[in-house]
Protein backbone atom coordinates (compact mmCIF):
# COMPACT_ATOMS: atom_id res chain seq x y z
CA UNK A 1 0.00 0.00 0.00
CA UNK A 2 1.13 3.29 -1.25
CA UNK A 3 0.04 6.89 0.16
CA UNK A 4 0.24 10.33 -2.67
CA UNK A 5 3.98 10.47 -2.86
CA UNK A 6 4.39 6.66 -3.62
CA UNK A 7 5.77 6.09 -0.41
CA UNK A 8 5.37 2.66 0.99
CA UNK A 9 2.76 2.56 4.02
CA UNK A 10 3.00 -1.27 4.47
CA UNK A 11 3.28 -5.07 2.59
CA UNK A 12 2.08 -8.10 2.94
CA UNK A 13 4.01 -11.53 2.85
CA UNK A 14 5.77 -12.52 -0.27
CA UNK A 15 8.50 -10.77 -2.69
CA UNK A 16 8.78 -7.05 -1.65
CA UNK A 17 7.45 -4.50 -3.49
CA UNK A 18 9.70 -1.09 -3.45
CA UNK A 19 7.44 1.05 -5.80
CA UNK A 20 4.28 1.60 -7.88
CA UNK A 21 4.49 -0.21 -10.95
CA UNK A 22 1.71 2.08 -12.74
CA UNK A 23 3.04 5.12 -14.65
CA UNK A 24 -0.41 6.37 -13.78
CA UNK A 25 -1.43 5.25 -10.38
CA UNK A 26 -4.64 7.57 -10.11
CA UNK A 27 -6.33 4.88 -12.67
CA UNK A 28 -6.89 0.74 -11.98
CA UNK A 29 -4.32 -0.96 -13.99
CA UNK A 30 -3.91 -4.64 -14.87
CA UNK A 31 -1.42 -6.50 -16.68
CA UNK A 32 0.90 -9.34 -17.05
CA UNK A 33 4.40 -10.31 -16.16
CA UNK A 34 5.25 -12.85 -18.12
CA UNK A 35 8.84 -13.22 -17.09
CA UNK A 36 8.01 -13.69 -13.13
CA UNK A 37 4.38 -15.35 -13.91
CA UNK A 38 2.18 -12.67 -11.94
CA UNK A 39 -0.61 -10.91 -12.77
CA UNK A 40 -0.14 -7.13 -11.16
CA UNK A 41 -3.49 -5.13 -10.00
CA UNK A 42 -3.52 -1.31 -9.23
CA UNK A 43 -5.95 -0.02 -7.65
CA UNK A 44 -6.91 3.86 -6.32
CA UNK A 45 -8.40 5.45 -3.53
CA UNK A 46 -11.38 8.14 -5.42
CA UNK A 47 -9.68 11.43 -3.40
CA UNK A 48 -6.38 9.44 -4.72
CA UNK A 49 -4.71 9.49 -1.06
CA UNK A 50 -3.99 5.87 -1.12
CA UNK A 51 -2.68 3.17 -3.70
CA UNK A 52 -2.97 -0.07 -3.75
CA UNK A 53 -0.79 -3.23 -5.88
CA UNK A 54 -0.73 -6.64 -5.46
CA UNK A 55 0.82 -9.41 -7.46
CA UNK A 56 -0.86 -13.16 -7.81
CA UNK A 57 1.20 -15.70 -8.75
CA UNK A 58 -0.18 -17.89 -11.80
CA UNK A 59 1.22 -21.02 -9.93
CA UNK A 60 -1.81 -19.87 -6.88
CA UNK A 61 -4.73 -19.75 -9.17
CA UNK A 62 -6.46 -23.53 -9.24
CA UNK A 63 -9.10 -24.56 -11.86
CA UNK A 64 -12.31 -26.24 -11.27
CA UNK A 65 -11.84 -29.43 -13.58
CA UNK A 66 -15.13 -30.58 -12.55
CA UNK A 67 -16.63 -28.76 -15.23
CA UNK A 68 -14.82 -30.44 -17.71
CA UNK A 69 -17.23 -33.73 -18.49
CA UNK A 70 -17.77 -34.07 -21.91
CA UNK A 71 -15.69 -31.44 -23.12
CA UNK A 72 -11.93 -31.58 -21.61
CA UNK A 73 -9.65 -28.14 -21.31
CA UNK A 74 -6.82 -28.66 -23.61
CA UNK A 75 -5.75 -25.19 -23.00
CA UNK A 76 -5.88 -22.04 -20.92
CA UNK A 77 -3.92 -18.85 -21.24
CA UNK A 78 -4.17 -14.59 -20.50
CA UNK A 79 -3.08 -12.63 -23.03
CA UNK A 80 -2.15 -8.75 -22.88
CA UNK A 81 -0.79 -7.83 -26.35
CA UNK A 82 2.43 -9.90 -26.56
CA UNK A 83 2.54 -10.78 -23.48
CA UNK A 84 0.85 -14.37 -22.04
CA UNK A 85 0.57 -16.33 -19.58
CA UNK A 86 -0.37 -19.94 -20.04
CA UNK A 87 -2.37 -21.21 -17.25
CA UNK A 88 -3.28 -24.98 -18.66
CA UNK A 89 -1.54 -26.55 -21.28
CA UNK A 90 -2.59 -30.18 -21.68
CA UNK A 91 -0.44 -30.47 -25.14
CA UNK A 92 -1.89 -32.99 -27.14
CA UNK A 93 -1.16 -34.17 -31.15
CA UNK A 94 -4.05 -32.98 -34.25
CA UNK A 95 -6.09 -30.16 -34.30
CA UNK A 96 -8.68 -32.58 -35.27
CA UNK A 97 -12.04 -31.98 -32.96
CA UNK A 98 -10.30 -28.16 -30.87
CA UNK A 99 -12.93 -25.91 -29.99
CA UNK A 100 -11.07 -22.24 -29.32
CA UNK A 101 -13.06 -19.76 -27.18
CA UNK A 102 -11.68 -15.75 -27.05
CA UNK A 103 -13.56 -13.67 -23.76
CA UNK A 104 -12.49 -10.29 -22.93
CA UNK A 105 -11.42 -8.91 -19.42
CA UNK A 106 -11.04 -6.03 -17.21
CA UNK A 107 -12.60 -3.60 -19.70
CA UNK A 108 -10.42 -5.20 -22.51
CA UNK A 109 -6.95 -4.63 -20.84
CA UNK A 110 -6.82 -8.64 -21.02
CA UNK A 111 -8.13 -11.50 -23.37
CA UNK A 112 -8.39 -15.05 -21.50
CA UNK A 113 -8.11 -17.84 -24.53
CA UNK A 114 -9.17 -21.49 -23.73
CA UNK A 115 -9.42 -24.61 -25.93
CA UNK A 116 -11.45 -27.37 -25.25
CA UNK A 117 -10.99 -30.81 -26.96
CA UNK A 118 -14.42 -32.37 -28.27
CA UNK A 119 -14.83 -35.55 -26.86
CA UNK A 120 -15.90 -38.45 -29.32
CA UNK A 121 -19.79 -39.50 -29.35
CA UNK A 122 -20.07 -42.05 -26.93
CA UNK A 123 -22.64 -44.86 -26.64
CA UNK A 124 -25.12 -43.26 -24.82
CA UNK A 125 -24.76 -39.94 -28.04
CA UNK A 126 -25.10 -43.13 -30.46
CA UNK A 127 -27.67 -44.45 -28.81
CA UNK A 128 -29.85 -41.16 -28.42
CA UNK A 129 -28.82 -41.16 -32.11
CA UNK A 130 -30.11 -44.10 -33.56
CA UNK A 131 -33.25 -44.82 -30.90
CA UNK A 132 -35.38 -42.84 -33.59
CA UNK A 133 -33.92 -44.90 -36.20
CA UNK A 134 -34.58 -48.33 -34.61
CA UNK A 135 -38.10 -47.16 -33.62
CA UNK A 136 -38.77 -46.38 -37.28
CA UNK A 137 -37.03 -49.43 -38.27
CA UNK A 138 -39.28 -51.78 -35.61
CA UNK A 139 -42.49 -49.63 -36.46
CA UNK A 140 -41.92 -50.56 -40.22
CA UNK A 141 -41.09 -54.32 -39.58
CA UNK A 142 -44.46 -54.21 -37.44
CA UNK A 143 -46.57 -52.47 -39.97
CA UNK A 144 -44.92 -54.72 -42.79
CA UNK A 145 -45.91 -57.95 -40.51
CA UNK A 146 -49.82 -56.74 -40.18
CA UNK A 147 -50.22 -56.10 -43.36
CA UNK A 148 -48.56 -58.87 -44.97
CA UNK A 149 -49.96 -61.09 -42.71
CA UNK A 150 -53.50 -60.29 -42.08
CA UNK A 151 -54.51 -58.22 -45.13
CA UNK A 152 -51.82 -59.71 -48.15
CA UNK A 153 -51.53 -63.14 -47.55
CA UNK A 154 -55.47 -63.59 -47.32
CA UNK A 155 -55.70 -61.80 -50.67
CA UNK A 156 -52.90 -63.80 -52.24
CA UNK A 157 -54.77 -67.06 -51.32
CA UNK A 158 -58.21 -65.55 -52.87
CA UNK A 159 -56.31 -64.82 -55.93
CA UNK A 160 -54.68 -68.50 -56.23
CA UNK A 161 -57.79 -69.76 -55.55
CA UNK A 162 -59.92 -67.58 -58.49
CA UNK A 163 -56.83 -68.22 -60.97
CA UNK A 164 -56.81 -72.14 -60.22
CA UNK A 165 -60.96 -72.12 -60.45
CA UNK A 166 -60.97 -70.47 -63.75
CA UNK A 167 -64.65 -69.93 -63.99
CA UNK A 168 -65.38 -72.58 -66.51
CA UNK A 169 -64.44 -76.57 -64.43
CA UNK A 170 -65.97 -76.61 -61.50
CA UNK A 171 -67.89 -74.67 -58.24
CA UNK A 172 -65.70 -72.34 -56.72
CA UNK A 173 -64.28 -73.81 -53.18
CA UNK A 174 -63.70 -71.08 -50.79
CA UNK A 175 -60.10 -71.08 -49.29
CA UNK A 176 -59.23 -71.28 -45.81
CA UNK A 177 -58.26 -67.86 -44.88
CA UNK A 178 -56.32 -67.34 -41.14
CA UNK A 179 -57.11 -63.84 -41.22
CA UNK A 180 -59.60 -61.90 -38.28
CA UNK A 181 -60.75 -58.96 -40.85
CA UNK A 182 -64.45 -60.01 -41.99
CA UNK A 183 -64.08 -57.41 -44.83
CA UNK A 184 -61.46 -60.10 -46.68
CA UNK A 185 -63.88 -62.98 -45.13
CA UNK A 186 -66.86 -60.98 -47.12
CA UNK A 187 -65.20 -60.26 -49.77
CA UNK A 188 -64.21 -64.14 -50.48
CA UNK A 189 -67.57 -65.70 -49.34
CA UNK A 190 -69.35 -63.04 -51.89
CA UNK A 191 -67.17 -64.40 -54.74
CA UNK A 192 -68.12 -67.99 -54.05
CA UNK A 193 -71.56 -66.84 -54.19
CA UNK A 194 -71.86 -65.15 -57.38
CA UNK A 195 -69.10 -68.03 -58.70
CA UNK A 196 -71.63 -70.09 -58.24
CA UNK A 197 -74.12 -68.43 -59.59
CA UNK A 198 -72.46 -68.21 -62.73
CA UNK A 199 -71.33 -71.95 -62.65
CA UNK A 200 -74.72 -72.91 -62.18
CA UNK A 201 -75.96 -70.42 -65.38
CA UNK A 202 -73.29 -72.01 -66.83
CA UNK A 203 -74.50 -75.36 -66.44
CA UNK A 204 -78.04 -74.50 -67.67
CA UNK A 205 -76.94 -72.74 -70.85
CA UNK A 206 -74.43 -75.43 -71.42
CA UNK A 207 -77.38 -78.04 -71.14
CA UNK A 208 -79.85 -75.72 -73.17
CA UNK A 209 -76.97 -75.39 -76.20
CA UNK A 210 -76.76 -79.05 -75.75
CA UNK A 211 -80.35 -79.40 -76.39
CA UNK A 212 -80.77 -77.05 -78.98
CA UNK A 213 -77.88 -79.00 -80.52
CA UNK A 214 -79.69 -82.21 -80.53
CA UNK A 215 -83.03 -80.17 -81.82
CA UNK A 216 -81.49 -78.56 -84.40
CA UNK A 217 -79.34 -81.84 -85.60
CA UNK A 218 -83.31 -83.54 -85.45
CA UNK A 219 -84.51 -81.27 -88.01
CA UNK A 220 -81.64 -81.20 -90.16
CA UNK A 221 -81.89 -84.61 -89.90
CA UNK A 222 -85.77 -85.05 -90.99
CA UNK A 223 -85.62 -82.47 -93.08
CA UNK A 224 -82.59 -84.68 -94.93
CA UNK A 225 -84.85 -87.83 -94.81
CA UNK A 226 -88.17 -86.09 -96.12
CA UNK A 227 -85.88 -84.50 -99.10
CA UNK A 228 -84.74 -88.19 -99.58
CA UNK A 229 -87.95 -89.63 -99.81
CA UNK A 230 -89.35 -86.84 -102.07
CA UNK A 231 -86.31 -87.59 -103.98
CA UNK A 232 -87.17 -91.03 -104.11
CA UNK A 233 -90.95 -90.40 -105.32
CA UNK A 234 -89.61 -88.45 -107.90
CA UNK A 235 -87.73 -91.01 -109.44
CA UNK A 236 -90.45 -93.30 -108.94
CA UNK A 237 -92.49 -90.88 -111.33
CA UNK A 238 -89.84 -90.41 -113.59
CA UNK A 239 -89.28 -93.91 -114.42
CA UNK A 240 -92.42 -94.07 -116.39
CA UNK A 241 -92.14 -90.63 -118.08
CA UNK A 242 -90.87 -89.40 -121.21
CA UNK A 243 -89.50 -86.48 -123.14
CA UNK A 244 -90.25 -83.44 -121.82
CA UNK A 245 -91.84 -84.91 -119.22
CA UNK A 246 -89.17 -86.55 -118.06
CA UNK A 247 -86.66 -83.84 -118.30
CA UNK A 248 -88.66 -82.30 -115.78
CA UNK A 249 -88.76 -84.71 -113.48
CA UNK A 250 -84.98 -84.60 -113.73
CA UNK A 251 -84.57 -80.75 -113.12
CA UNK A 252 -86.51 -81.31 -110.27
CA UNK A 253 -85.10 -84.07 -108.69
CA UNK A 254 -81.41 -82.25 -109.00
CA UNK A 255 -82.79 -79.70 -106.91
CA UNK A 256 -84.37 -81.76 -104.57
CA UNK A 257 -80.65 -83.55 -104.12
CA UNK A 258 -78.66 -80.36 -103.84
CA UNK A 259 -80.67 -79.12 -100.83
CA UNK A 260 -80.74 -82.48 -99.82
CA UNK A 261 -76.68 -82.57 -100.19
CA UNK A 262 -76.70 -79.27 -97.86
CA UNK A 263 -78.47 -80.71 -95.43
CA UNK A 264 -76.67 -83.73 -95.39
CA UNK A 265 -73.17 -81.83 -95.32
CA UNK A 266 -74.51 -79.44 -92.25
CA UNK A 267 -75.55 -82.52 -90.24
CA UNK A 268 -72.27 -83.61 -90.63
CA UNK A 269 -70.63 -80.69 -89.26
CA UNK A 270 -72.92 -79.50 -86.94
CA UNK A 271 -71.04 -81.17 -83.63
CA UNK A 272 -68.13 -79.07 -84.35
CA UNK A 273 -69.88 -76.19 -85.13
CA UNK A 274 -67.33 -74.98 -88.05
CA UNK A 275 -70.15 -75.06 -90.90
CA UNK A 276 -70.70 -76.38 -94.19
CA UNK A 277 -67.42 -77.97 -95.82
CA UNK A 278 -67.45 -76.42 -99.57
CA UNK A 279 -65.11 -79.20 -100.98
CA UNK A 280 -66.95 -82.03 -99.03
CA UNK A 281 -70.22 -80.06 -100.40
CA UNK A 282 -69.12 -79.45 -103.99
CA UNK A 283 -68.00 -83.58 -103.88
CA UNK A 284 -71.10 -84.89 -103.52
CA UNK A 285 -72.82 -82.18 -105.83
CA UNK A 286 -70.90 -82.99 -108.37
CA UNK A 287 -71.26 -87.23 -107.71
CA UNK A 288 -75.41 -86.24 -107.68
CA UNK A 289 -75.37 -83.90 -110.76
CA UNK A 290 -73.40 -87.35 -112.91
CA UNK A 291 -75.71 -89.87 -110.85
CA UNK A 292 -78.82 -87.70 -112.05
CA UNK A 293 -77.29 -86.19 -115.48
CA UNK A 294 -79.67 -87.37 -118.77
CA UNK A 295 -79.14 -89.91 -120.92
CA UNK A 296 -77.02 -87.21 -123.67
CA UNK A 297 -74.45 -86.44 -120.99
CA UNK A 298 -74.08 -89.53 -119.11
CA UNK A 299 -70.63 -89.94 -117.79
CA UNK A 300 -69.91 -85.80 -118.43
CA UNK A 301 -66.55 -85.51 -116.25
CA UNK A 302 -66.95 -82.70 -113.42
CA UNK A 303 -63.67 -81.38 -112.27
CA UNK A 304 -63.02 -80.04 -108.99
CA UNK A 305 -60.18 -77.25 -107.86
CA UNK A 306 -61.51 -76.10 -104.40
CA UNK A 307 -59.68 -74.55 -101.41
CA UNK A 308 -60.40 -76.23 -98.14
CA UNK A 309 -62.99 -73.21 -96.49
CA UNK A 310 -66.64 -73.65 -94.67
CA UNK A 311 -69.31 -71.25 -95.13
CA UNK A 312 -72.85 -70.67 -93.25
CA UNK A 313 -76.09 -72.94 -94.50
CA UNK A 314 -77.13 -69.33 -96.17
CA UNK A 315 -74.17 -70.19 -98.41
CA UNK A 316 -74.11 -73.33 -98.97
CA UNK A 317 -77.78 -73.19 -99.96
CA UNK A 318 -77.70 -70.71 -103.25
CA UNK A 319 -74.64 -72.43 -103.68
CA UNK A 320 -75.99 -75.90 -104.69
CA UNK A 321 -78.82 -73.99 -106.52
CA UNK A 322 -76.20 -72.10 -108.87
CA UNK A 323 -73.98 -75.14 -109.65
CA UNK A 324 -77.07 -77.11 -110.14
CA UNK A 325 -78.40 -74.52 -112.54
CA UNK A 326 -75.38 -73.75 -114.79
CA UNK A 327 -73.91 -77.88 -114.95
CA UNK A 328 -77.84 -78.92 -115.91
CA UNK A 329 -77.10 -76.04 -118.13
CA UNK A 330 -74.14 -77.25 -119.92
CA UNK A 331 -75.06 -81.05 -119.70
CA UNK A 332 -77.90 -79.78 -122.03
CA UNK A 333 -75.72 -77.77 -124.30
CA UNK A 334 -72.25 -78.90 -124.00
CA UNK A 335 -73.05 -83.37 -123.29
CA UNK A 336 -69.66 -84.04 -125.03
CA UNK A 337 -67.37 -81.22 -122.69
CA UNK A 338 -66.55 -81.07 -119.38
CA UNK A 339 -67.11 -79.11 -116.34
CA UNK A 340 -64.78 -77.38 -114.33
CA UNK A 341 -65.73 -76.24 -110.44
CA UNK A 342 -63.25 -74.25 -108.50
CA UNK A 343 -63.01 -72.12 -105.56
CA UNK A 344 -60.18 -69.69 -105.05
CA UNK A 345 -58.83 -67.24 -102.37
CA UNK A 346 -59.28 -63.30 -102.94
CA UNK A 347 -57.42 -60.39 -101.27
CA UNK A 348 -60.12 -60.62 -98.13
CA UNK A 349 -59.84 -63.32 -96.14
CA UNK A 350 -63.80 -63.15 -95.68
CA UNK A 351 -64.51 -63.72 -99.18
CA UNK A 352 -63.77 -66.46 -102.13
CA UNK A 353 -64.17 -66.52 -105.98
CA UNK A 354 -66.52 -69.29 -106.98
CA UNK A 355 -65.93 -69.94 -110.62
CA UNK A 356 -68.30 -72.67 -112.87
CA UNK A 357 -66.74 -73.09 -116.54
CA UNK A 358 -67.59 -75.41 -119.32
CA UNK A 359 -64.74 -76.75 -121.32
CA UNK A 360 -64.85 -77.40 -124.58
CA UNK A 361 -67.92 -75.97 -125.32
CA UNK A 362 -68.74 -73.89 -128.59
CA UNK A 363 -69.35 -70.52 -129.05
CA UNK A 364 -72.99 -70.74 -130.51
CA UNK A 365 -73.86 -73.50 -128.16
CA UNK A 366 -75.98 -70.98 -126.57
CA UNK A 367 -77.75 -69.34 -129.29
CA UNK A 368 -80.49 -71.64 -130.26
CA UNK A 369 -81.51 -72.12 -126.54
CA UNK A 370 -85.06 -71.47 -125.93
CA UNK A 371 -84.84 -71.34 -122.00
CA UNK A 372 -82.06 -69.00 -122.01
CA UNK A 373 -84.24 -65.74 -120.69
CA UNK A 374 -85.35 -68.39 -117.83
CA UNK A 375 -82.02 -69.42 -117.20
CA UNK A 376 -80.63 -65.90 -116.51
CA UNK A 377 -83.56 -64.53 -114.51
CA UNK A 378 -82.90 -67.50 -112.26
CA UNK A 379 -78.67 -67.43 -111.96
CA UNK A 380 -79.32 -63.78 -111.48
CA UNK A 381 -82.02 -64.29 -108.84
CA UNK A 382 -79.36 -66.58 -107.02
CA UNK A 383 -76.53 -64.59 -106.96
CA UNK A 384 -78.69 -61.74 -105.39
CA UNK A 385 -78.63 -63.84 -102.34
CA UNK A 386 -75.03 -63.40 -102.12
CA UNK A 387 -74.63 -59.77 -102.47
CA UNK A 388 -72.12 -59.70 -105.30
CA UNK A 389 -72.34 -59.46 -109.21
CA UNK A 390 -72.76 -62.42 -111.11
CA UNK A 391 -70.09 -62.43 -113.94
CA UNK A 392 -71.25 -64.37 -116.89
CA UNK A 393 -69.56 -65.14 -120.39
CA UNK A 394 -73.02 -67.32 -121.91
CA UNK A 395 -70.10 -67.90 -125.11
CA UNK A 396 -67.11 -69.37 -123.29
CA UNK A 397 -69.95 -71.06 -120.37
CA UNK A 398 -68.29 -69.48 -117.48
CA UNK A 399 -69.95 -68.04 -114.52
CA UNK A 400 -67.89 -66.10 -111.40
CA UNK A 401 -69.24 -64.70 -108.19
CA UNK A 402 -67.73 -63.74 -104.85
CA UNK A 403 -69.26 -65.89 -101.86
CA UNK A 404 -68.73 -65.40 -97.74
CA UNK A 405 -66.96 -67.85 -95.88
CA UNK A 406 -65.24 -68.33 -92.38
CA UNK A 407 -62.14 -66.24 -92.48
């Protein structure tokens, strides 16, 4: 302690201290002595009659390391301008993880620096870390076990069940589903109900086509036997005619044999359901037609060049009729030729080129031939039926027209 003139009123223990460090004792004063380790205070009376210094050893100041959990001091030091004074210095390799911290003191006259070395996370950090994650993780597992379980799995066993049924075998047999929502449990028993519903329509128009199979073959089939019979009458009549009279008989017992021959051909195919065979149909036209032909063109060859197609009894029908018309036709005129039948594929798969030609036939075979008017207003009638132009060339005997058939 110091009075006005600087003199020295009195001293504690420790290193003595002859005079006032300050070159302004009226003010406080801090600072550093970095060669003896001391921090020096100054401090003034308000009239200014006394002074007082004092010196603290850096070796007397203790730290509180029980504040250092977590975050250890590496390093603690007091700077004033060059000057410092390290208080902790806990050297240690990296700068890897240093925190540095800068506070200000005594108005700015000194600058305290620490660093602090961050600590690595530990297990309790990791596990504060990753809880969230794990109770996602088990949340998702859970949700992904209900749902696969209880609403998937059920579903997945309706679904084999409805793809192995296939609507069209058997009744529908309800799975065995281990699941405790009765919306799935609806859902399946509903399906087996209106499954078997529709199995059991099924059944009934599977039986009714089955009978209207059977009906239908019936009156093909006595329609086929009456044709026969009249067929057979006629030639009963015929055998006792002559002439004109039994040209007729003739021309009408053709007829009578091609619709017969339809009839005969749809029977056939009528379990299969495909139609009426035109080469099968033309065959056995053409074997009728030389069985019935008169006694002038007995044996008249009948050629055949026919893709393999089937077309609808509406067809086959006008069909018959035409080739019956034009080969009665050229049997009259042409008994020494021949006759050539073919049936050829056009651009349209729905469609085929029926063609009837004479061979060998003259060009004026045709032009004495009192029937001819009749002839044409019936081949023309015909071919109406078919919706297509009737091509005709009466000199060379050929008729062409485009028929329907199963594509």
């Amino acid at each position: 302690m110091f009075d006005r003139s600087g003199r020295k009123i009195c001293q504690s223990y420790g290193p003595p201290i002859t005079r006032l460090a300050a070159a302004d004792p009226e003010t406080d004063h801090v600072w550093l002595d970095a060669g003896r380790g001391l921090f020096r205070f100054t401090a003034a009376r308000s009239d200014s009659s006394l002074f007082f210094e004092a010196d603290l050893p850096v070796a007397a100041i203790r730290l509180d390391s029980s504040q250092e959990d977590g975050m250890p001091l590496r390093r603690l030091a007091l700077r004033q301008g060059d000057s410092e004074v390290i208080l902790v210095d806990r050297h240690a390799s990296g700068e890897e993880g240093v925190l540095r911290i800068s506070q200000p003191l005594a108005d700015g006259r000194l600058a305290m620096t620490a660093e602090y070395q961050v600590a690595p996370e530990k297990a309790r950090t990791a596990l504060l870390v990753a809880l969230p994650i794990l109770m996602w993780a088990a949340a998702a597992i859970a949700g992904w076990f209900v749902v696969s379980r209880l609403l998937l799995l059920p579903l997945n066993q309706i679904k084999r069940s409805i793809d192995a049924w296939q609507g069209n075998q058997e009744a529908f047999h309800l799975p065995r589903i281990t699941t405790p929502s009765h919306e799935i449990r609806e859902l399946a028993e509903s399906f087996a109900a209106v499954s078997a519903r529709i199995y059991n329509h099924e059944r009934e128009l599977e039986e009714g086509l089955q009978r209207q199979t059977r009906l239908t073959r019936e009156v093909h089939h006595r329609v086929k036997n009456n044709l026969q019979v009249v067929s057979s009458l006629i030639n009963l009549h015929a055998r006792g005619a002559q002439g004109e009279v039994a040209d007729a008989y003739g021309a009408i017992q053709r007829r009578v044999d091609a619709l017969a021959v339809v009839h005969r051909n749809h029977y056939a195919e009528l379990e299969e359901n495909r139609g009426v065979s035109m080469r099968a149909l033309a065959g056995e036209l053409a074997s009728s037609l030389r069985a019935s032909a008169p006694p002038t063109a007995a044996g008249m060859p009948i050629a055949l060049n026919m893709i393999d197609v089937y077309v609808t009894q509406d067809v086959a029908v006008p069909v018959s009729f035409l080739i019956t018309e034009v080969v009665e036709l050229l049997m009259q005129r042409n008994p020494q030729g021949s006759v050539l039948i073919s049936l050829e594929a056009t651009e349209q798969p729905d469609r085929a080129n029926l063609r009837i030609e004479a061979v060998g036939m003259s060009d004026t075979a045709l032009d004495d031939y009192a029937d001819l008017i009749r002839f044409d207003r019936v081949v023309t009638g015909i071919a109406r039926q078919f919706r297509a132009p009737l091509a005709k060339d009466l000199q060379a005997g050929r008729f062409e027209i485009q028929i329907g058939i199963f594509a």
